[in-house]
N, C-alpha and C. Protein backbone atom coordinates (compact mmCIF):
# COMPACT_ATOMS: atom_id res chain seq x y z
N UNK A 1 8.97 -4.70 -4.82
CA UNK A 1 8.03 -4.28 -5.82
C UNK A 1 6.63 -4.69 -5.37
N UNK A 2 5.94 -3.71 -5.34
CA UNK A 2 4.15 -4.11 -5.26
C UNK A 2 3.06 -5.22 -6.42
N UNK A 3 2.99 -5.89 -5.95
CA UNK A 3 2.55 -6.48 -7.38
C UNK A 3 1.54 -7.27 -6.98
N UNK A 4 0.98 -6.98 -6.11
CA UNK A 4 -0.64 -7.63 -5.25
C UNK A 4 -1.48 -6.09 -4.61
N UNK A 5 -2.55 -5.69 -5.51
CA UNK A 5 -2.86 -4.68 -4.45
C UNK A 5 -4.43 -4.61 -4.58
N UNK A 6 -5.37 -4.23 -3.88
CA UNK A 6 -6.51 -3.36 -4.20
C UNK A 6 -6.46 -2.67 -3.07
N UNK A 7 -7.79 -1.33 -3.17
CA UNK A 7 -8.03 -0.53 -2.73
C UNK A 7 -9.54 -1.18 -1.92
N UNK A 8 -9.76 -1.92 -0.88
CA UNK A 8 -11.05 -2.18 -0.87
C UNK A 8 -12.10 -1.16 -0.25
N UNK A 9 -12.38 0.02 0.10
CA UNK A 9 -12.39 1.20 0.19
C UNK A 9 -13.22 2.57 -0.49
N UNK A 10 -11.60 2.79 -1.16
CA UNK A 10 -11.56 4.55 -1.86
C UNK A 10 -11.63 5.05 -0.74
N UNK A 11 -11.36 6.48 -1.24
CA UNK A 11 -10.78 7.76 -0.56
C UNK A 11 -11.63 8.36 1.04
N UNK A 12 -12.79 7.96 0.08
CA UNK A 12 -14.01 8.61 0.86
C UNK A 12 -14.62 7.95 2.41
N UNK A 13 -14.23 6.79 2.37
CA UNK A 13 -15.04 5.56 3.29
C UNK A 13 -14.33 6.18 4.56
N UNK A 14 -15.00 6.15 5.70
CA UNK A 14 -15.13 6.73 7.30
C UNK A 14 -16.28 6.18 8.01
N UNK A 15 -16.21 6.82 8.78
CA UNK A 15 -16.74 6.21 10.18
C UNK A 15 -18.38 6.88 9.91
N UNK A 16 -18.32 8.10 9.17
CA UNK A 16 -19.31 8.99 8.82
C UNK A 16 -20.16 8.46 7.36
N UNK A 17 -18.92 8.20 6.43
CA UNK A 17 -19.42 7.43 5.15
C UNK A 17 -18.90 5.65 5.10
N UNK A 18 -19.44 4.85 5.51
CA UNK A 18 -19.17 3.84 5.68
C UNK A 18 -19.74 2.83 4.82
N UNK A 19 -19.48 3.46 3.35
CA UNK A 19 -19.68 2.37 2.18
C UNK A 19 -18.80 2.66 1.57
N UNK A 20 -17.99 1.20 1.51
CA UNK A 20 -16.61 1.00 0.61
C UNK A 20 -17.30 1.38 -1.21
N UNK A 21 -16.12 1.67 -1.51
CA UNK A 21 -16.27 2.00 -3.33
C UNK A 21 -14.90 1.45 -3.79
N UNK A 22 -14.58 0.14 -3.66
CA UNK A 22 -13.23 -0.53 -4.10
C UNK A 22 -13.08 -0.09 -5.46
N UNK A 23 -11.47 0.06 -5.75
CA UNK A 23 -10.91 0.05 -6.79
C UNK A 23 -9.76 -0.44 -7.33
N UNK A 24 -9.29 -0.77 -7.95
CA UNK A 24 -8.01 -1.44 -8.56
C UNK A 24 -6.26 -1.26 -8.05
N UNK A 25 -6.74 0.21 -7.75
CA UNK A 25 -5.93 1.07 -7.51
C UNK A 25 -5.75 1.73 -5.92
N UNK A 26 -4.45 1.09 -5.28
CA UNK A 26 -4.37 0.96 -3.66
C UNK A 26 -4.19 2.47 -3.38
N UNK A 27 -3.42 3.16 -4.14
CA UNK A 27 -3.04 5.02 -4.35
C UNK A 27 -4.35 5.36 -3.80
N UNK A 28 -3.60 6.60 -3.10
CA UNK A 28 -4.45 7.64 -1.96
C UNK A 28 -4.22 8.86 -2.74
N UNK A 29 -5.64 9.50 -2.63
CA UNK A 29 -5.58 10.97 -2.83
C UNK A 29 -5.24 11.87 -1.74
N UNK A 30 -4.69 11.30 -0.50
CA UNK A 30 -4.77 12.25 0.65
C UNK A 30 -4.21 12.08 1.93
N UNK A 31 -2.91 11.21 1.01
CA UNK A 31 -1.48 10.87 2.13
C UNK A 31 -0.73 12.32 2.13
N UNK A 32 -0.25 12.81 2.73
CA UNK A 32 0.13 13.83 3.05
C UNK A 32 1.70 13.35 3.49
N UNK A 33 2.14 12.29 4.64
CA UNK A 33 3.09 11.84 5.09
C UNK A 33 3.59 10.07 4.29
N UNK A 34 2.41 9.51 3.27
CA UNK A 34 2.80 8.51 2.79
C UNK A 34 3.61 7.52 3.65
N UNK A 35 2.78 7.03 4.48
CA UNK A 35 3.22 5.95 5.81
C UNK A 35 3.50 5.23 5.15
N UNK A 36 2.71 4.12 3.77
CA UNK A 36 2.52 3.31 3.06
C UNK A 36 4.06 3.03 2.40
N UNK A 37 4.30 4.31 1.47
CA UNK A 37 5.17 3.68 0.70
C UNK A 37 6.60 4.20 1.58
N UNK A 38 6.36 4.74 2.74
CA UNK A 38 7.51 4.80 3.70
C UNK A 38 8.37 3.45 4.23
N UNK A 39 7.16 2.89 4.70
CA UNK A 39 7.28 1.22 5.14
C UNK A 39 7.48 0.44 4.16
N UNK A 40 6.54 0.66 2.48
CA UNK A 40 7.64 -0.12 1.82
C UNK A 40 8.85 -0.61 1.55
N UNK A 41 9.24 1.39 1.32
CA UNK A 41 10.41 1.60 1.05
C UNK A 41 11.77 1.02 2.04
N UNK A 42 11.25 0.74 3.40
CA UNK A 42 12.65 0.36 4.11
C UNK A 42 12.60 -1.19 3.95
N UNK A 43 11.45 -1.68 3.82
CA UNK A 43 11.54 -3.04 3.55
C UNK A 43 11.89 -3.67 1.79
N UNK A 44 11.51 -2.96 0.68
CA UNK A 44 12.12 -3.57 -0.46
C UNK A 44 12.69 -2.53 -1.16
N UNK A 45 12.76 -1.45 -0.93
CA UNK A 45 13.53 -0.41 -1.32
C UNK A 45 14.68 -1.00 -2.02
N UNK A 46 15.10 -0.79 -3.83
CA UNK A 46 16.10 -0.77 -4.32
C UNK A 46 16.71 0.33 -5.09
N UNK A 47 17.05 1.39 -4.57
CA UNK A 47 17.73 2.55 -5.04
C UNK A 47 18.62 2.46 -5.33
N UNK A 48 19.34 1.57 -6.41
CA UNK A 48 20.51 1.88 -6.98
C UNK A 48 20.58 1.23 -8.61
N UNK A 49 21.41 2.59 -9.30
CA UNK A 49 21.13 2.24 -10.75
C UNK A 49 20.10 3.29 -11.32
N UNK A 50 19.13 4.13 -10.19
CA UNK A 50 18.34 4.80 -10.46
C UNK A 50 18.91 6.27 -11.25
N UNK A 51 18.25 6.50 -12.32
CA UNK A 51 18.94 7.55 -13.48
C UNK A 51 17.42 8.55 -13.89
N UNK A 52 16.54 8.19 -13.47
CA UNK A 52 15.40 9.01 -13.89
C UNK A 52 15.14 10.59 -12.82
N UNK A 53 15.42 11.26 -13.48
CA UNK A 53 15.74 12.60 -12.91
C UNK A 53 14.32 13.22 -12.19
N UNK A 54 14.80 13.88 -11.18
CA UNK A 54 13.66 13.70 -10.14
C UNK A 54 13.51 12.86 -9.32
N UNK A 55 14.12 11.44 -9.57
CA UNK A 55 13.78 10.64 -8.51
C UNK A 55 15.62 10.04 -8.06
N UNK A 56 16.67 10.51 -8.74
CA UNK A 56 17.61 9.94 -8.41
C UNK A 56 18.22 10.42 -6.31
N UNK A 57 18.19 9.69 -5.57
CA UNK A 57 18.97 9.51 -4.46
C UNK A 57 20.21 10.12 -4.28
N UNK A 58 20.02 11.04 -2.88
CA UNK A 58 21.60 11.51 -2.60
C UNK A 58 22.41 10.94 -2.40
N UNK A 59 21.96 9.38 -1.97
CA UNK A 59 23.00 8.23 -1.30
C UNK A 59 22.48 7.07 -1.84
N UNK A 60 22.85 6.29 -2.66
CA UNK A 60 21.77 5.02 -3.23
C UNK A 60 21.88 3.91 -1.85
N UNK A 61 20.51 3.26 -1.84
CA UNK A 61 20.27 2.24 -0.77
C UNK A 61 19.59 1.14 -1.50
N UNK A 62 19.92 0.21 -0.51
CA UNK A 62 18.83 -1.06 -0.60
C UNK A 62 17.63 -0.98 0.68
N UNK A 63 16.86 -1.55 0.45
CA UNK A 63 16.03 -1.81 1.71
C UNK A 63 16.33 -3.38 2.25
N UNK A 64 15.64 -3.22 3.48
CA UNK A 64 15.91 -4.56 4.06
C UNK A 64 15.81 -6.10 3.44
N UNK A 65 15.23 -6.02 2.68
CA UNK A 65 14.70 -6.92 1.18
C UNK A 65 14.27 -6.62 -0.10
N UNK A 66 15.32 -5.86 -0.72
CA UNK A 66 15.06 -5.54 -2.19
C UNK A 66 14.35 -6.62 -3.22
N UNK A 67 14.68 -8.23 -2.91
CA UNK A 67 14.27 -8.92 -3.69
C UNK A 67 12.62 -9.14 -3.43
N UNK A 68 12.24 -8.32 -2.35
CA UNK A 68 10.71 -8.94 -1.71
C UNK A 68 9.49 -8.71 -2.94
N UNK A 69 8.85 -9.02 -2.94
CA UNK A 69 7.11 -8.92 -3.74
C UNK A 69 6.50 -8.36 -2.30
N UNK A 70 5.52 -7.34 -2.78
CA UNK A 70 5.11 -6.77 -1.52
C UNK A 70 3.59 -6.61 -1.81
N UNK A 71 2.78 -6.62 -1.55
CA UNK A 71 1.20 -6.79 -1.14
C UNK A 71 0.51 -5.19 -0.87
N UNK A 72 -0.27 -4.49 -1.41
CA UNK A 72 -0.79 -3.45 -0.79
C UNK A 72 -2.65 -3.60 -0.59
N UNK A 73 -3.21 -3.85 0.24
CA UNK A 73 -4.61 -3.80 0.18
C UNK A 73 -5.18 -3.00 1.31
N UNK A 74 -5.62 -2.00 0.56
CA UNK A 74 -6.18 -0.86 1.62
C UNK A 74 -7.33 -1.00 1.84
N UNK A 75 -8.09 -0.86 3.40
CA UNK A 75 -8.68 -0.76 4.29
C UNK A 75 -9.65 -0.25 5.22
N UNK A 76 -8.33 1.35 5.19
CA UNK A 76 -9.16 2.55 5.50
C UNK A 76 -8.78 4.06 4.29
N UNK A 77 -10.03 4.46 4.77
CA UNK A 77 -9.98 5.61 3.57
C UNK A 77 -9.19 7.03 4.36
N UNK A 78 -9.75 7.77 3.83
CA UNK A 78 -8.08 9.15 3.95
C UNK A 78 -9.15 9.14 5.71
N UNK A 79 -9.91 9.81 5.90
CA UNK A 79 -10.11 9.73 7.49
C UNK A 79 -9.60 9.12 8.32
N UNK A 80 -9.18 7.84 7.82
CA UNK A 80 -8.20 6.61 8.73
C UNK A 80 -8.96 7.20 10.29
N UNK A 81 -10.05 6.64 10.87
CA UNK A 81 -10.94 6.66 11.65
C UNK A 81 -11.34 5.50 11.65
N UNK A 82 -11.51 4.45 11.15
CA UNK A 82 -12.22 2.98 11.46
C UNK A 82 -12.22 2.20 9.78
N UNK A 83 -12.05 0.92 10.22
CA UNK A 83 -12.45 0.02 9.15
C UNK A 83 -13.61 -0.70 9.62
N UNK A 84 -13.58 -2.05 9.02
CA UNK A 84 -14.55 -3.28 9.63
C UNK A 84 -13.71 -4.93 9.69
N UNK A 85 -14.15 -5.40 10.47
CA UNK A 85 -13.60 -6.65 10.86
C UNK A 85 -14.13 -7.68 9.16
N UNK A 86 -14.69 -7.12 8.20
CA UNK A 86 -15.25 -8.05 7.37
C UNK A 86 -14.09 -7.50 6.59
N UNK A 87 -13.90 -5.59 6.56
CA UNK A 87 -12.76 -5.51 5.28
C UNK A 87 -11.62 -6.03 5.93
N UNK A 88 -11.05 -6.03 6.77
CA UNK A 88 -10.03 -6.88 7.44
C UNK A 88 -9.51 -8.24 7.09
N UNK A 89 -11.07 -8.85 7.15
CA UNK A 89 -11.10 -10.19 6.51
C UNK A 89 -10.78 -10.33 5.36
N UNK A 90 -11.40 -9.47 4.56
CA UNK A 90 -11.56 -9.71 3.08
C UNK A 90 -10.31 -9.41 2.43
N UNK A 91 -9.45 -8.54 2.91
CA UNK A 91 -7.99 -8.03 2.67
C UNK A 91 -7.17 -9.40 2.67
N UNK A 92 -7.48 -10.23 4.01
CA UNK A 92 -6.53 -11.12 4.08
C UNK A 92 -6.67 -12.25 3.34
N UNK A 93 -8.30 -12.42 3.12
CA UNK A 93 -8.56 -13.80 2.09
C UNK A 93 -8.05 -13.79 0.80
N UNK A 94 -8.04 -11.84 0.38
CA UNK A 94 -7.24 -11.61 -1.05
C UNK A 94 -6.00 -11.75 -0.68
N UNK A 95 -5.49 -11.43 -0.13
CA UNK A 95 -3.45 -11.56 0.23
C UNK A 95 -3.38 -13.12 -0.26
N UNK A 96 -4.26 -13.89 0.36
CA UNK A 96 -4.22 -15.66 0.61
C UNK A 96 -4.61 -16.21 -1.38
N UNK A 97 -5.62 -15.61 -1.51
CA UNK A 97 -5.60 -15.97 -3.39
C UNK A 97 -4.59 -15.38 -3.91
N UNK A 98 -4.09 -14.34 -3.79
CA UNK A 98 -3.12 -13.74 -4.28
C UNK A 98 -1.65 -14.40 -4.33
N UNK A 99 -1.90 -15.54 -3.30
CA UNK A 99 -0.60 -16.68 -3.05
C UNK A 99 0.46 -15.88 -2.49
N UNK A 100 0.11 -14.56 -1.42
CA UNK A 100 0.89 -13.96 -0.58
C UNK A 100 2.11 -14.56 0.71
N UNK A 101 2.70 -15.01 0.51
CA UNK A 101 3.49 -15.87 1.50
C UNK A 101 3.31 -14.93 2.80
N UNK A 102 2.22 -15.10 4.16
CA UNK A 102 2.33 -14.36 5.44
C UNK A 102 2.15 -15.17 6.33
């Protein structure tokens, strides 16, 4: 389950527009392949028990650590072309208040 996240960012931030507009909210308007909650998913993925239609599984799974707390703090915006070594920083100092075990 995600339960540490910001967006330090938004959608817009690139190499071209390179002023973050953080928000609360780590969600992308413009994952197309959703790398993010791909990699969640094999690491705390708990698919079973699931009954909400639309989302029920052809095969129910666990992920590699269903019991995990998982962290999301985004970085780069949908261009995914460059961040900065300060949002880098600043991601990890929040993971660290956040009492992120890494």
């Amino acid at each position: 389950m995600v339960k540490m996240f910001l967006d330090f960012v938004g959608d817009k931030f690139s190499a071209s527009n390179p002023i973050p507009v953080p928000d609360n909210d780590p969600l992308d308007d413009c994952s197309a392949i959703s790398h993010g909650t791909h990699v969640a998913g094999i690491i705390a993925a708990n698919a079973i028990g699931i009954s909400q239609p639309g989302f029920i599984p052809d095969v129910p799974f666990l992920g590699v650590a269903p019991e995990a707390t998982l962290g999301a703090y985004r970085i780069m915006g949908c261009a995914e072309d460059g961040t900065t070594t300060e949002l880098i920083v600043a991601a990890m100092f929040r993971a660290y208040d956040d009492k992120a075990d890494i």
